[in-house]
C-alpha atoms as a PDB file:
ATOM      1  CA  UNK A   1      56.619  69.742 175.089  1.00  0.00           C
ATOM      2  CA  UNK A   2      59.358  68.665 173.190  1.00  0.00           C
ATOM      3  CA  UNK A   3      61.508  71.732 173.980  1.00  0.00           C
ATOM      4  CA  UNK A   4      60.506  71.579 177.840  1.00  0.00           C
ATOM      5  CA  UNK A   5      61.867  68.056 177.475  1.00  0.00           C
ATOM      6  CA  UNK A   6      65.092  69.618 176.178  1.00  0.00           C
ATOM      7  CA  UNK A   7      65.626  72.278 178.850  1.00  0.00           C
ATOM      8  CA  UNK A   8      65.244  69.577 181.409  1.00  0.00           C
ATOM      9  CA  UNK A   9      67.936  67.616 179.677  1.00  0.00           C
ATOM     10  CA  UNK A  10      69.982  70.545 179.504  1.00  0.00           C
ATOM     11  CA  UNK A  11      69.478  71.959 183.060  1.00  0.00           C
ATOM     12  CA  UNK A  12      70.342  68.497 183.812  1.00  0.00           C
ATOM     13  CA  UNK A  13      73.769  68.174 182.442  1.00  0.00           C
ATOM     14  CA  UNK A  14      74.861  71.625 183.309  1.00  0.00           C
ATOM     15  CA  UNK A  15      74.208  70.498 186.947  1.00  0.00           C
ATOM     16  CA  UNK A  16      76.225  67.419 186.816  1.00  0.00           C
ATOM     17  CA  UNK A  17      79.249  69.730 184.924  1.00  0.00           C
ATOM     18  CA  UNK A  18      78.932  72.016 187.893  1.00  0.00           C
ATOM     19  CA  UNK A  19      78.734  69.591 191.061  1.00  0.00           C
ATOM     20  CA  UNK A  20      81.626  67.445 189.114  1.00  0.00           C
ATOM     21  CA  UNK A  21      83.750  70.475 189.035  1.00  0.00           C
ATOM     22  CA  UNK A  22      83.080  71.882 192.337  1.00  0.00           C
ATOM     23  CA  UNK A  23      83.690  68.204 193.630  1.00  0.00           C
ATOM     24  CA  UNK A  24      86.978  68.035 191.929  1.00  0.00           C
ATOM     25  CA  UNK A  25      88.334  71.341 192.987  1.00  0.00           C
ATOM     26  CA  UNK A  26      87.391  70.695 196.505  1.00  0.00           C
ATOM     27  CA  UNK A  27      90.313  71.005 198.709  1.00  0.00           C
ATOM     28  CA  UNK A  28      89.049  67.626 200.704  1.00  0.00           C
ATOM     29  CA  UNK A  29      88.701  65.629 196.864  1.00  0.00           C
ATOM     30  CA  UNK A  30      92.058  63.274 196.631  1.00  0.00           C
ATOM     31  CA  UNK A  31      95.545  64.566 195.252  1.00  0.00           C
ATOM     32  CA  UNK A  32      95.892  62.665 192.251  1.00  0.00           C
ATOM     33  CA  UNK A  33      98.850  63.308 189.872  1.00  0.00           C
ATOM     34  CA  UNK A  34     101.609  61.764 187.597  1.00  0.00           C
ATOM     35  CA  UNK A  35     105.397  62.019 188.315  1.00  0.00           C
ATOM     36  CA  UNK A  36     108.007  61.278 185.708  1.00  0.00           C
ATOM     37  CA  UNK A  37     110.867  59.096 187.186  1.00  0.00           C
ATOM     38  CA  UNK A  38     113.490  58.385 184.404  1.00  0.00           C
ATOM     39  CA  UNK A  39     111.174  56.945 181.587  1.00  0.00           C
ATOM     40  CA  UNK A  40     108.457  55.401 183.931  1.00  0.00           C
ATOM     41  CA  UNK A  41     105.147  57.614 184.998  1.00  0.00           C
ATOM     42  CA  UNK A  42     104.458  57.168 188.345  1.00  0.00           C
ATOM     43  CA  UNK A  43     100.613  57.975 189.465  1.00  0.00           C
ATOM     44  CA  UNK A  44     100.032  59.204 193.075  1.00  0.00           C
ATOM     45  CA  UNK A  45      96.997  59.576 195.161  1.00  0.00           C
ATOM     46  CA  UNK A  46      97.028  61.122 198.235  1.00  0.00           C
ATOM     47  CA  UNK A  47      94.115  61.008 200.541  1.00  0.00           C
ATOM     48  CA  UNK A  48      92.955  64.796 202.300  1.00  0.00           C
ATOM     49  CA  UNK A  49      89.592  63.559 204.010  1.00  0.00           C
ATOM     50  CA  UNK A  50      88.809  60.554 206.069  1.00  0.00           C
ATOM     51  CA  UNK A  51      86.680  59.002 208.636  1.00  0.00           C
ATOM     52  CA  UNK A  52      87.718  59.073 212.010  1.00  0.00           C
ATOM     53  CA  UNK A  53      88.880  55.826 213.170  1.00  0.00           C
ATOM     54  CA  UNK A  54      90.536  55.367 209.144  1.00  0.00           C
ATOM     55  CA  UNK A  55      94.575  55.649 208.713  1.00  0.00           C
ATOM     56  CA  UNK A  56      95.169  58.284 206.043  1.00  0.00           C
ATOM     57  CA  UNK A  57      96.230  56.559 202.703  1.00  0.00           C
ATOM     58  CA  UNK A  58      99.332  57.923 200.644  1.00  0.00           C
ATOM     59  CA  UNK A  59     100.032  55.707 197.560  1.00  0.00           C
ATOM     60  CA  UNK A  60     102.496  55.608 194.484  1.00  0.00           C
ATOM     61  CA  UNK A  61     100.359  53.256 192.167  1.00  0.00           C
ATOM     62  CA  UNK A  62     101.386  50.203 190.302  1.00  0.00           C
ATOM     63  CA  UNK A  63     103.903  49.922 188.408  1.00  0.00           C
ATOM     64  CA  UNK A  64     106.095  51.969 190.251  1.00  0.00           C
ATOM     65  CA  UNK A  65     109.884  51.054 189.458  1.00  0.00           C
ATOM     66  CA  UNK A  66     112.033  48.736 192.303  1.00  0.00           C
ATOM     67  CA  UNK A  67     114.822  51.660 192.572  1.00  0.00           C
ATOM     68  CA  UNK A  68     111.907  54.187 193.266  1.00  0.00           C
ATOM     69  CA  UNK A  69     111.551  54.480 197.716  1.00  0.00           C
ATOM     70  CA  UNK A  70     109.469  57.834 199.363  1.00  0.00           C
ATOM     71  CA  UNK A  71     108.183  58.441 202.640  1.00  0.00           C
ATOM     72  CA  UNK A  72     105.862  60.610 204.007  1.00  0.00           C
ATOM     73  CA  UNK A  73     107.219  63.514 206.546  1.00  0.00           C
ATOM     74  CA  UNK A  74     104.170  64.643 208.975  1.00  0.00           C
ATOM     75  CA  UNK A  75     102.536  66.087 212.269  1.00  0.00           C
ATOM     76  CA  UNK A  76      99.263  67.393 213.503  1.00  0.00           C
ATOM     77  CA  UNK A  77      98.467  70.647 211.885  1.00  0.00           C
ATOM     78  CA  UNK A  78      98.205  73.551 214.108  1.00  0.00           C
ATOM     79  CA  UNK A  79      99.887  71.940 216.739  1.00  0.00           C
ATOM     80  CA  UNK A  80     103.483  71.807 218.123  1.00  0.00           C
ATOM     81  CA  UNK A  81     104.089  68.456 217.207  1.00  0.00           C
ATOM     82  CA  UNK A  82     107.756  67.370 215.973  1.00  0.00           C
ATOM     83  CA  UNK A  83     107.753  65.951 212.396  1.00  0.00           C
ATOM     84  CA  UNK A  84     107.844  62.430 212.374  1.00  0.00           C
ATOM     85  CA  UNK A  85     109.080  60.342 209.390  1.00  0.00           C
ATOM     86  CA  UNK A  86     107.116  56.982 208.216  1.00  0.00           C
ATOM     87  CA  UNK A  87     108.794  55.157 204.730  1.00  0.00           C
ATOM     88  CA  UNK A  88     106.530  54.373 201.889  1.00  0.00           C
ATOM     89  CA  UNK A  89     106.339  50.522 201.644  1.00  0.00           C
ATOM     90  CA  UNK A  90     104.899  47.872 198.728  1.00  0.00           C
ATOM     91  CA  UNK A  91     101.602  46.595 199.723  1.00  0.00           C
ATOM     92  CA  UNK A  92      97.689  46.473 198.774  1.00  0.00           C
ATOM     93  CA  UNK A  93      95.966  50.146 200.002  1.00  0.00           C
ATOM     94  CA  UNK A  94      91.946  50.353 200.367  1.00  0.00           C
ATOM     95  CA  UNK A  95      89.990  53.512 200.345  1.00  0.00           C
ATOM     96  CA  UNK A  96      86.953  54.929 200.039  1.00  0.00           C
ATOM     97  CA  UNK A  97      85.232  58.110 198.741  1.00  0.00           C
ATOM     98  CA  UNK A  98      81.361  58.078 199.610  1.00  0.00           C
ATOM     99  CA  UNK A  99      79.744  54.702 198.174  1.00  0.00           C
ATOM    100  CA  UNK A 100      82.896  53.757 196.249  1.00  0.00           C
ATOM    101  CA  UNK A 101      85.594  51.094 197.666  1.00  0.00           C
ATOM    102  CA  UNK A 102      88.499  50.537 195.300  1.00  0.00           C
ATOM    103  CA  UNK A 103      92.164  48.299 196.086  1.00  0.00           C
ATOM    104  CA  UNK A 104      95.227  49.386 194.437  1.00  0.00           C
ATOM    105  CA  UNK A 105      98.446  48.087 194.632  1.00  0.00           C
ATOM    106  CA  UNK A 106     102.076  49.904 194.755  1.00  0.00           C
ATOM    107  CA  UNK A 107     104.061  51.634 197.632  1.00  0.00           C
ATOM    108  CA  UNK A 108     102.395  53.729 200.133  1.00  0.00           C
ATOM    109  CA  UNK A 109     102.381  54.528 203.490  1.00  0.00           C
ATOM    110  CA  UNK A 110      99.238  54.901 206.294  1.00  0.00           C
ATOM    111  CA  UNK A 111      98.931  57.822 208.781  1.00  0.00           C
ATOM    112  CA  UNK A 112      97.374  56.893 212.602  1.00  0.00           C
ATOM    113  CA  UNK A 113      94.123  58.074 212.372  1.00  0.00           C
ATOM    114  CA  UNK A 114      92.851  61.199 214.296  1.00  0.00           C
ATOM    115  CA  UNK A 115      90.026  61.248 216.874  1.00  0.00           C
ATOM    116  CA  UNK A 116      89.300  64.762 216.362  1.00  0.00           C
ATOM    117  CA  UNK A 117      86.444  66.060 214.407  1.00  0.00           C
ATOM    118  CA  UNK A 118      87.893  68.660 211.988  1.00  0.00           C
ATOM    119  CA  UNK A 119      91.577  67.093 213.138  1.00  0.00           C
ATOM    120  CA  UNK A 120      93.977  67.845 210.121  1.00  0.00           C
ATOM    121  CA  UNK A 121      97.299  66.093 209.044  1.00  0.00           C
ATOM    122  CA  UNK A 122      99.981  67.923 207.120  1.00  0.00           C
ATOM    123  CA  UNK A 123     102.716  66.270 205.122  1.00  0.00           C
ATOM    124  CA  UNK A 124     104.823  65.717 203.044  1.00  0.00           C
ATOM    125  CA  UNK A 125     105.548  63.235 199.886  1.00  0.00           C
ATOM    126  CA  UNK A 126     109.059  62.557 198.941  1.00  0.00           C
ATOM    127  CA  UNK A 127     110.480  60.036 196.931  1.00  0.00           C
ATOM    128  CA  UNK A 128     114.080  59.498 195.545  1.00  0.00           C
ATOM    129  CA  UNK A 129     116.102  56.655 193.115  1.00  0.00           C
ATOM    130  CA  UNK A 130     119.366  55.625 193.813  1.00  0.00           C
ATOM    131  CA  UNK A 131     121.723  58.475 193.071  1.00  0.00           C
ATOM    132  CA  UNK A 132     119.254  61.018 192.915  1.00  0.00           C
ATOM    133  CA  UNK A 133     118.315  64.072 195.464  1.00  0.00           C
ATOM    134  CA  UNK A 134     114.838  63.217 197.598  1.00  0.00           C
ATOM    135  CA  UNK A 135     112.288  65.251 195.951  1.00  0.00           C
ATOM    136  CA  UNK A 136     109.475  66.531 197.467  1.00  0.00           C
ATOM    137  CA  UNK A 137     105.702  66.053 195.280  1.00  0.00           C
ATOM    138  CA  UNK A 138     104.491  69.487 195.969  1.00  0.00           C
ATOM    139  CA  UNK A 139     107.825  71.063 196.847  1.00  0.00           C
ATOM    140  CA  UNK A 140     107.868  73.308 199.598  1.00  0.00           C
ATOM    141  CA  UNK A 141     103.750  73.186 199.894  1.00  0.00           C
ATOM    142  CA  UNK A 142     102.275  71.005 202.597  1.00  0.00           C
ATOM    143  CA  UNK A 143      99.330  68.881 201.974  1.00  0.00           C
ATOM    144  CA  UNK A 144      96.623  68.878 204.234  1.00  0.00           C
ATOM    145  CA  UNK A 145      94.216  65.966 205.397  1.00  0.00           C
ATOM    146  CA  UNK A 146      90.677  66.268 207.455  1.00  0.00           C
ATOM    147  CA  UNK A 147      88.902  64.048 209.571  1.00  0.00           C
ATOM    148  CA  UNK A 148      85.289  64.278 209.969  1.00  0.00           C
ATOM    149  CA  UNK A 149      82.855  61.536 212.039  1.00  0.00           C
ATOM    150  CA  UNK A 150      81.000  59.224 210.130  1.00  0.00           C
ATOM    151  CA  UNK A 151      77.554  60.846 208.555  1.00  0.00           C
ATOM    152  CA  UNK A 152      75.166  58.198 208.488  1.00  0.00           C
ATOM    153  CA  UNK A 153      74.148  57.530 204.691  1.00  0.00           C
ATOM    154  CA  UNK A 154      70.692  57.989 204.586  1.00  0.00           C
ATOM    155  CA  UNK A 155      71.334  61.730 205.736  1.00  0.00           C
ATOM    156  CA  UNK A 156      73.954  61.836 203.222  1.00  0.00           C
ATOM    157  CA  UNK A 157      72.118  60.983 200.329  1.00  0.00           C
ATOM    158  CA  UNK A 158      69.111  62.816 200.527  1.00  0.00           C
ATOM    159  CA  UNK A 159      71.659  66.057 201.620  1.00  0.00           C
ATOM    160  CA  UNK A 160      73.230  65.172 198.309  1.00  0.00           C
ATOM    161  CA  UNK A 161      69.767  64.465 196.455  1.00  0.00           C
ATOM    162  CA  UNK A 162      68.026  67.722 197.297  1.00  0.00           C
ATOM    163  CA  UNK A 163      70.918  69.689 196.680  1.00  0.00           C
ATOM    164  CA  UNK A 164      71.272  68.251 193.138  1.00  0.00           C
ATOM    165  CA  UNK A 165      67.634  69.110 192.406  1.00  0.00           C
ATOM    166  CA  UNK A 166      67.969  72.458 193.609  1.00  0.00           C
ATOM    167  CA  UNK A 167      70.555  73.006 191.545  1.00  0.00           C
ATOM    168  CA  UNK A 168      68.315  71.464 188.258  1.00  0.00           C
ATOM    169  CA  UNK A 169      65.601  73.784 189.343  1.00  0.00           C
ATOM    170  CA  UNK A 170      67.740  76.492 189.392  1.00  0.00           C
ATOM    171  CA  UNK A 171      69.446  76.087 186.409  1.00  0.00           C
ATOM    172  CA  UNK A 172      66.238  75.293 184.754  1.00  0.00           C
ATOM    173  CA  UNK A 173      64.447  78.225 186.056  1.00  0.00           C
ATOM    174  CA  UNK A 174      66.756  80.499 184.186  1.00  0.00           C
ATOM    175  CA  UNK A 175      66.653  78.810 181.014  1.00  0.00           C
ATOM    176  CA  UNK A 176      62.945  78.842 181.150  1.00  0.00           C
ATOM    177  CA  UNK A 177      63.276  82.568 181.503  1.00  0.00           C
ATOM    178  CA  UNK A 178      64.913  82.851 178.707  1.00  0.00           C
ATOM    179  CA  UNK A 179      62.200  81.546 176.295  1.00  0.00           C
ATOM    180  CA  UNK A 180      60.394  83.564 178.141  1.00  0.00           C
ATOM    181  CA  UNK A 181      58.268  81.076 179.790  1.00  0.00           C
ATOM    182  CA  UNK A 182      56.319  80.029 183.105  1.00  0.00           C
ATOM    183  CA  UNK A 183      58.980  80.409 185.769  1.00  0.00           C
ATOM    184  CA  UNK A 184      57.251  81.687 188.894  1.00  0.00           C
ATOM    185  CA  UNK A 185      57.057  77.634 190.104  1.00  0.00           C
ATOM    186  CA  UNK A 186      60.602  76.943 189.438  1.00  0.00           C
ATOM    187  CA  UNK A 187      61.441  79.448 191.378  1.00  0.00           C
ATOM    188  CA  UNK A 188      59.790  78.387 194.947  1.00  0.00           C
ATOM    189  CA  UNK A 189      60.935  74.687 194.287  1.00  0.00           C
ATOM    190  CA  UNK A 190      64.177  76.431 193.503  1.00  0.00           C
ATOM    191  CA  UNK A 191      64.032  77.896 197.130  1.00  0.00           C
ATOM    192  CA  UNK A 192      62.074  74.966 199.037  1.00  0.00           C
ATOM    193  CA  UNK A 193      64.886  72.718 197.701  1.00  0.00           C
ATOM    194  CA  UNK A 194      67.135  74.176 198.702  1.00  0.00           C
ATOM    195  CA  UNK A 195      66.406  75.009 202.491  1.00  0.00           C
ATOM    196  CA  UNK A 196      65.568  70.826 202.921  1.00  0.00           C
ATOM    197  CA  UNK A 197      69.115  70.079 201.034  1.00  0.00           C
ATOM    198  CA  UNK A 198      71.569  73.385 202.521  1.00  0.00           C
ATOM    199  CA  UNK A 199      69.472  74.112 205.898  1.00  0.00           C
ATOM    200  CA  UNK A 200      68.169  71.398 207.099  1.00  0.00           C
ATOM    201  CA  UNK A 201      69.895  68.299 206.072  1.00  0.00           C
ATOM    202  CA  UNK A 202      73.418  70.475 205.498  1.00  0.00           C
ATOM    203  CA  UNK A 203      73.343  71.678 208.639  1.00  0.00           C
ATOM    204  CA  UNK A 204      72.524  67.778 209.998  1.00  0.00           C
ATOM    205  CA  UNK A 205      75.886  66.141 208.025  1.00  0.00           C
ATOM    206  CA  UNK A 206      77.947  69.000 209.472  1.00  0.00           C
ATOM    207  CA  UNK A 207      76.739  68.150 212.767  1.00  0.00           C
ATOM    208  CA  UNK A 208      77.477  64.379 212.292  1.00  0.00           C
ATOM    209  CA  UNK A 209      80.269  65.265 210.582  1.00  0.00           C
ATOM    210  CA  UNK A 210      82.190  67.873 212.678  1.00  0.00           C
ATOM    211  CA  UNK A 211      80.007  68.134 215.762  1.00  0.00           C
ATOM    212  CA  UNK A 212      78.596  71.933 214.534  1.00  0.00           C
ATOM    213  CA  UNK A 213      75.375  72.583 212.816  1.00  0.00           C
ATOM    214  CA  UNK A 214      76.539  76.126 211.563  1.00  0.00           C
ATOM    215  CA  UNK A 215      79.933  77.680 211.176  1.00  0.00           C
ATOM    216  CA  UNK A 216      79.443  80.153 208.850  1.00  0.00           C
ATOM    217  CA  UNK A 217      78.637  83.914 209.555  1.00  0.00           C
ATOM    218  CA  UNK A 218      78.187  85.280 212.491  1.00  0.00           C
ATOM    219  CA  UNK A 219      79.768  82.103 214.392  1.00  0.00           C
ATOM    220  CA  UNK A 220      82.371  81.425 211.346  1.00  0.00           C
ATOM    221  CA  UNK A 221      84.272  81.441 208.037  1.00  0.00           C
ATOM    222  CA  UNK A 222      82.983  78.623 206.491  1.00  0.00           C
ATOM    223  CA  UNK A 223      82.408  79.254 203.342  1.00  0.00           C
ATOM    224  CA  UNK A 224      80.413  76.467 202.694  1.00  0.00           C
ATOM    225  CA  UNK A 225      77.818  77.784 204.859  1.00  0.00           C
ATOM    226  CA  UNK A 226      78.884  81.412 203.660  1.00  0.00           C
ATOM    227  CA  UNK A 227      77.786  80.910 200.376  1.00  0.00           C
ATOM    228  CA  UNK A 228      74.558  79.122 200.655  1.00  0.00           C
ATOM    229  CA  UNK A 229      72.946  82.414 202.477  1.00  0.00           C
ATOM    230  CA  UNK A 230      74.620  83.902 199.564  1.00  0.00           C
ATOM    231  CA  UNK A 231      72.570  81.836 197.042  1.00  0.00           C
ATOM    232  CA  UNK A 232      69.554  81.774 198.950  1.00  0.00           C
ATOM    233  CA  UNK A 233      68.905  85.765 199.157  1.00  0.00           C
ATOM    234  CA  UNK A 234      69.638  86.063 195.577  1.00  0.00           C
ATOM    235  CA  UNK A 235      66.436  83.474 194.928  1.00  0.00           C
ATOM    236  CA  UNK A 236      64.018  84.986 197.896  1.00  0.00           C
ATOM    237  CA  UNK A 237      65.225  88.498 195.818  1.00  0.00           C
ATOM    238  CA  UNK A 238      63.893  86.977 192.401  1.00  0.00           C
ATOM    239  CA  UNK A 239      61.120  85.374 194.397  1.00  0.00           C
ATOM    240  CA  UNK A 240      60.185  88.908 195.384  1.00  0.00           C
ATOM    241  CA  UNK A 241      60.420  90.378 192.278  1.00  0.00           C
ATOM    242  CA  UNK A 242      58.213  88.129 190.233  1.00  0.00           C
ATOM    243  CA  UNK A 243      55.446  88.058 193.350  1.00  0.00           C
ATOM    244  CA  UNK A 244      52.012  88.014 192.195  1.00  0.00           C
ATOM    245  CA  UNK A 245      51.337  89.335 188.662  1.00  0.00           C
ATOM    246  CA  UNK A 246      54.909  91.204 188.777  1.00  0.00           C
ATOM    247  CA  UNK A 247      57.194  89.059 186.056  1.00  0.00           C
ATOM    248  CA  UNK A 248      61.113  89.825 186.391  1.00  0.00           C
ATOM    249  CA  UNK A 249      63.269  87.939 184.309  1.00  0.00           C
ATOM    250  CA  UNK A 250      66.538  89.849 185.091  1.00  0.00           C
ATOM    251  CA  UNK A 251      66.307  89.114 188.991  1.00  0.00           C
ATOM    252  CA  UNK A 252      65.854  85.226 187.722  1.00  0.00           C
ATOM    253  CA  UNK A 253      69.003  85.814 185.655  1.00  0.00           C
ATOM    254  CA  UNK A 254      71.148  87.498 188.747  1.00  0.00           C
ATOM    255  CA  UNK A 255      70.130  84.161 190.862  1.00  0.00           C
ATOM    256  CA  UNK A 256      71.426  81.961 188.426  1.00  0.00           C
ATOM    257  CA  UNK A 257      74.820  83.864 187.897  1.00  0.00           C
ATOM    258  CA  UNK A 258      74.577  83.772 191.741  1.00  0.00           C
ATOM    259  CA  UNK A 259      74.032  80.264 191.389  1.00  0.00           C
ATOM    260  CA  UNK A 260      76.880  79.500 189.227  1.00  0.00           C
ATOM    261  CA  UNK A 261      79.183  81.949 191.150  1.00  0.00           C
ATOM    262  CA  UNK A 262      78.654  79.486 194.252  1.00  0.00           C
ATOM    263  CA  UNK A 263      79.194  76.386 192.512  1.00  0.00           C
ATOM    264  CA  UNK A 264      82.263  77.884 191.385  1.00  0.00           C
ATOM    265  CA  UNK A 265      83.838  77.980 194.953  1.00  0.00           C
ATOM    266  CA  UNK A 266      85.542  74.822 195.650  1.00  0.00           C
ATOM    267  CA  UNK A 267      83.548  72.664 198.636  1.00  0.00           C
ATOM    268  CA  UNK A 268      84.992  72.792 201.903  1.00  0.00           C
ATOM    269  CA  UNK A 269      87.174  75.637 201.769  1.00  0.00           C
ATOM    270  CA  UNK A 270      87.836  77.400 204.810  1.00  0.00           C
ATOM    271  CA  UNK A 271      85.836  74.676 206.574  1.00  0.00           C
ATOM    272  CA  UNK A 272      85.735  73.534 209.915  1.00  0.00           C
ATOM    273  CA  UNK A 273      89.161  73.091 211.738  1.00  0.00           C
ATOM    274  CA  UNK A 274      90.917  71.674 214.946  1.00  0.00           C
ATOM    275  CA  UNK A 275      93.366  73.680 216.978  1.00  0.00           C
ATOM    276  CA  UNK A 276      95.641  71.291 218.957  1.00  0.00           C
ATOM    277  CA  UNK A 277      97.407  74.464 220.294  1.00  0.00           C
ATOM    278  CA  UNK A 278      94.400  75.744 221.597  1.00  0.00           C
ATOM    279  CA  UNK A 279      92.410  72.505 221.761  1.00  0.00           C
ATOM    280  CA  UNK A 280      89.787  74.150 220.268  1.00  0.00           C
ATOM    281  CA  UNK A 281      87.185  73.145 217.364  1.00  0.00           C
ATOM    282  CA  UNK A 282      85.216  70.655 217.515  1.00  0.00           C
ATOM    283  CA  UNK A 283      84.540  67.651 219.519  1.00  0.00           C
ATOM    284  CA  UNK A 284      86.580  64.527 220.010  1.00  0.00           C
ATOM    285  CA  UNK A 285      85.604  60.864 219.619  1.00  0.00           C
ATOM    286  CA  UNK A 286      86.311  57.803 221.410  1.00  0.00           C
END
């Protein structure tokens, strides 16, 4: 008992280390930094996702010296927009990530929101002090920005809670094969979590989201999508393996390094896009 108790603690922490990290790495999760100016640290965050009907947020935070000034050098990304040029200027900024709302305080600028689903910004950062070449925060690499529609929360959360416990099971699965315990259940709620969190209720906040249910293979590269097939064969495989009074611990083993494989791909990447060239993607709003 005492043990089980353990492994469920463990699987449990191992998840949250995982979704943190894949979070983090995203290419949609905030650019958040510290620039040395003189003898002052400067910390930036730069916003890369938003809502549509949201300015894009670019701040230098508080306390950010008088001499320091920037501005933020951007257009429409695949489209033949001319750069255009807005100054960074002292003020209060307001974002928000998810369920979290924060205010900070120090120089920023906003970008016009986009009505496109999938819509992307790129830009620049540059800031300068008096007598000092205008340096650019990421050099000569743009940043890039997406808009997505609004997914309505209740979708979002239990996306996010089924997900997470799919992720426990699965993690927990393999650890229990390892002591060489009683698996076989884990393994079908592995699987049944999974399809409710990445194929039914994925599929709805992409839809919400960027006005697509699927753009993986064969209608995309979204590796998103991509790699949830990917973890899902892997478990039907173990599934397979350990049906009736068959017991397979290695096939349990290759779905959790397939597991942790996919986690280990940064959310979002190679997601859903808007061509303003073309004008096509994804739907517009408003």
């Amino acid at each position: 008992m005492i043990r089980s108790i353990l492994l469920w603690i463990l699987a449990i922490i191992i998840t949250v280390v995982c979704l943190k990290f894949q979070d983090k790495t995203g290419p949609t999760y905030p650019l958040e930094g510290n620039l040395s100016v003189g003898d002052e640290t400067i910390h930036f965050k730069f916003l890369r996702s938003e809502n549509i009907g949201t300015d894009l947020k670019i701040m230098f935070q508080d306390p950010v010296p008088e001499e320091v000034t920037g501005f933020v050098k951007y257009r429409r990304y695949k489209s033949h927009d001319e750069w255009k040029i807005v100054p960074m200027e002292a003020g209060s900024f307001e974002y928000k990530r998810r369920w979290e709302i924060d205010s900070v305080k120090g120089i920023g600028a906003e970008l016009p929101y986009l009505n496109e689903r999938a819509g992307k910004y790129e830009f620049f950062v540059f800031y300068s002090t008096p007598g000092k070449e205008v340096v650019s925060v990421t050099g000569d690499q743009p940043i890039y920005a997406r808009y997505k529609a609004k997914v309505p929360g209740g979708v979002l959360l239990i996306h996010v809670l089924t997900i997470f416990i799919s992720m426990i099971f699965a993690i927990r699965t393999v650890l229990e094969a390892l002591v060489n315990g009683k698996f076989k259940w884990m393994i079908w709620a592995t699987i049944i979590s999974f399809i409710v969190g990445g194929f039914i209720f994925g599929p709805m906040v992409q839809k919400y989201a960027f006005g697509v249910l699927w753009s993986g293979i064969p209608f995309g590269h979204d590796w998103t999508d991509n790699k949830v097939v990917f973890e899902l064969l892997f478990w039907i495989f173990a599934a397979y393996m350990n049906r009736g009074d068959r017991r397979n611990r290695w096939s349990v083993y290759f779905a959790g390094i397939a597991t942790l494989l996919v986690y280990f791909i940064p959310h979002s990447i190679f997601g859903s896009e808007y061509n303003y060239i073309t004008g096509s993607g994804h739907g517009t709003i408003g």
